[in-house]
Protein backbone atom coordinates (compact mmCIF):
# COMPACT_ATOMS: atom_id res chain seq x y z
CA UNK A 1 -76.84 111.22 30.76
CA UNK A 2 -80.24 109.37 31.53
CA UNK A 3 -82.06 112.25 32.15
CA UNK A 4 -84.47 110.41 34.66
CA UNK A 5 -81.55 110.35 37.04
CA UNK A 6 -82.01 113.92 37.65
CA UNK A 7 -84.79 115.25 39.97
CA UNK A 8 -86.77 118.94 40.10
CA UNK A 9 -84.76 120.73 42.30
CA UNK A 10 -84.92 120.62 45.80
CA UNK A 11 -84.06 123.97 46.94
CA UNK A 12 -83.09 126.85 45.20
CA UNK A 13 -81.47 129.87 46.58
CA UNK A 14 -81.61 133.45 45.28
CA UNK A 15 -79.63 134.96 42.93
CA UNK A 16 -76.68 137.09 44.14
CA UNK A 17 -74.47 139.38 42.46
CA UNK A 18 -70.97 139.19 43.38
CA UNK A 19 -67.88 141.02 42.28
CA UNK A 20 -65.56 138.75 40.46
CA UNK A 21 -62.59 137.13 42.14
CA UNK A 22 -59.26 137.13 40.55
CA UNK A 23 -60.40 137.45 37.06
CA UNK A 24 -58.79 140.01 34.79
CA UNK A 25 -59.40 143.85 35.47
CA UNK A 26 -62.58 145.67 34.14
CA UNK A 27 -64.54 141.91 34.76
CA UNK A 28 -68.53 142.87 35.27
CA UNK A 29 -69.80 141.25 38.04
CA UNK A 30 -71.34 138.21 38.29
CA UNK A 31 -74.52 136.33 38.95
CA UNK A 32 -74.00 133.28 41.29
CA UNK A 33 -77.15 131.36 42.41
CA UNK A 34 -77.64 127.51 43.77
CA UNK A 35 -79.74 124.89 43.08
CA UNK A 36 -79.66 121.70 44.69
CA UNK A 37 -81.51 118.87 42.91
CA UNK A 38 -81.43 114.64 43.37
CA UNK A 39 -79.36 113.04 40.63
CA UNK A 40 -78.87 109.32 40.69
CA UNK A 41 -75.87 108.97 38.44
CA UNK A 42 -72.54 109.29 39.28
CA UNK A 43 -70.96 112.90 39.63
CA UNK A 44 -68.43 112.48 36.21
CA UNK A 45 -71.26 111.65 34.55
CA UNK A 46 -73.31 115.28 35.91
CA UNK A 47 -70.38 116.87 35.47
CA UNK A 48 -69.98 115.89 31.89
CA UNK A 49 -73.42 117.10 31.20
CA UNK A 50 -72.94 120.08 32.82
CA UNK A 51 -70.02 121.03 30.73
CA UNK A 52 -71.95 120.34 27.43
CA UNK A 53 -74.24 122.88 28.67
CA UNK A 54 -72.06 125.32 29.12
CA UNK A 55 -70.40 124.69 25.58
CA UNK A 56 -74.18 125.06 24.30
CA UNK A 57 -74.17 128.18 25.71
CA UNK A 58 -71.51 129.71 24.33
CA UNK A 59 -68.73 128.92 27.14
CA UNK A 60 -65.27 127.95 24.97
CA UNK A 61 -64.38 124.56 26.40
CA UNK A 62 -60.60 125.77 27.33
CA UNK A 63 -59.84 129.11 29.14
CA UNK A 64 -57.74 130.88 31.45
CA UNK A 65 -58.26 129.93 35.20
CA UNK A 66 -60.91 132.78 36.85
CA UNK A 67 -61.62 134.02 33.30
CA UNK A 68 -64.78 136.14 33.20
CA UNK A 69 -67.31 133.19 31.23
CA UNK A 70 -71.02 132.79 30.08
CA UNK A 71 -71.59 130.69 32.20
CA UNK A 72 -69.81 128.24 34.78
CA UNK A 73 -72.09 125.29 36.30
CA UNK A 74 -70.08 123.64 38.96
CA UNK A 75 -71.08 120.55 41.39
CA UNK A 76 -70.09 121.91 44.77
CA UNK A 77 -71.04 118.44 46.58
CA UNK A 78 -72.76 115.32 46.86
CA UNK A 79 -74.02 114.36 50.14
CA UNK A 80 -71.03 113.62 52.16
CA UNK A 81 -69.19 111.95 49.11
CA UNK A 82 -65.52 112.96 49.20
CA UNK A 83 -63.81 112.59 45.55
CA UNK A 84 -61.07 113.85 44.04
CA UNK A 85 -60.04 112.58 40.45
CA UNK A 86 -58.25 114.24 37.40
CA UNK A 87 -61.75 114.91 36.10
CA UNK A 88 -63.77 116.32 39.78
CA UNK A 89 -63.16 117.00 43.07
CA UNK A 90 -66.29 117.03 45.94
CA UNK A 91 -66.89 119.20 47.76
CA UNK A 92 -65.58 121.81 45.40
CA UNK A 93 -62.01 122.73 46.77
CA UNK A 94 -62.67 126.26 47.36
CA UNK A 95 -66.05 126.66 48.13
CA UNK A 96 -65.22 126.89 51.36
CA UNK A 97 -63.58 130.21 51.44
CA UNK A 98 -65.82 132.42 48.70
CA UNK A 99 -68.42 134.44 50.03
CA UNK A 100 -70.06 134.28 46.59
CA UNK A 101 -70.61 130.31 47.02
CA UNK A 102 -71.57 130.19 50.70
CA UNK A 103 -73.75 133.04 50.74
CA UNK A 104 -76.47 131.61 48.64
CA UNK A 105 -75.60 127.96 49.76
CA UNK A 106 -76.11 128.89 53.60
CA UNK A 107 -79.20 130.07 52.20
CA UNK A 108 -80.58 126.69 51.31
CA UNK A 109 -78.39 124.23 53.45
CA UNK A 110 -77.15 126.69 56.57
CA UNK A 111 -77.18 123.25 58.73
CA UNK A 112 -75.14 120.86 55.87
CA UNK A 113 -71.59 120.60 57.51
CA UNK A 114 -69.52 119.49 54.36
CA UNK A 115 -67.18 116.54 54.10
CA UNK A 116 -63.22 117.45 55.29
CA UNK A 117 -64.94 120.59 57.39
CA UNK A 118 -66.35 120.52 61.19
CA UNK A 119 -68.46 123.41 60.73
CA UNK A 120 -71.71 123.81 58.63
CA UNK A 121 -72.25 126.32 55.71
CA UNK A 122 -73.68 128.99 58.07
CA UNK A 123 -70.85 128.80 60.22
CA UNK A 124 -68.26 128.98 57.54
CA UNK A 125 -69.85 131.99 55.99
CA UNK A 126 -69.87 133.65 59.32
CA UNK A 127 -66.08 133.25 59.78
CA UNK A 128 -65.41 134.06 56.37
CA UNK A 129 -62.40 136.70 55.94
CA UNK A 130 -63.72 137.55 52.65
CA UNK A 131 -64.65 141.33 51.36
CA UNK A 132 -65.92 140.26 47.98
CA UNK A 133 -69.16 142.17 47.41
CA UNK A 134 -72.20 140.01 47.28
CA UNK A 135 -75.56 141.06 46.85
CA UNK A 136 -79.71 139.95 46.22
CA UNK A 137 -79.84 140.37 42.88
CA UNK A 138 -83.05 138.57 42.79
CA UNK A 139 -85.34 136.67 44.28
CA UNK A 140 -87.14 134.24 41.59
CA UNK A 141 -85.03 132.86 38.67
């Protein structure tokens, strides 16, 4: 990845703690934060960068689904591109309904109304039937 495709980030929410959802039992919670930056390539290509990151840091590159992990960077969307491959799907396919993504992405982008939905990230999180915990864990990261 040509690193001058990427961009300091944009806007960056706080980070949240959230209690894990549908992992195995006794999983600590996590830490779930987003940052929104400009990137100039094509999403596969992010996305492949993103996973060598996580394999850097320790994250095996094949686990169970909702495993407890390191680390797990995802791409949740790209402006109002709507993909779905064998490789990525945009927006994310479930960020819609998890407390733990919306709450810190209404926090940067309450307005953005994502592609396939008709109301924005505030909106969603609102009308979210979701009692997953989620809380400041802090404010500069």
């Amino acid at each position: 990845m040509n690193i001058d495709e990427v961009r300091e980030p944009v806007r960056v929410s706080r980070l949240y703690e959230t209690e894990p959802v549908g992992c195995e039992p006794g999983a600590i919670p996590f830490l779930n934060g987003i940052i929104e930056i400009e990137y100039g390539g094509e999403p596969q290509t992010l996305l492949a960068a993103l996973q060598s990151i996580e394999v850097q840091m320790g994250r095996p590159s094949r686990q169970p689904r909702n495993a407890s992990r390191r680390i797990d960077l995802d791409i949740l969307y790209a402006d109002d591109l709507a993909l779905a491959t064998d490789v990525i799907t945009l927006p994310h396919p479930r960020m819609h309904t998890r407390r733990f993504v919306l709450a810190p992405l209404a926090e940067v982008r309450p307005e953005l109304v994502l592609p396939g939905q008709d109301r924005s990230v505030a909106e969603l999180l609102a009308g979210l039937n979701d009692p997953a915990s989620v809380a400041v864990f802090a404010t500069d990261w």
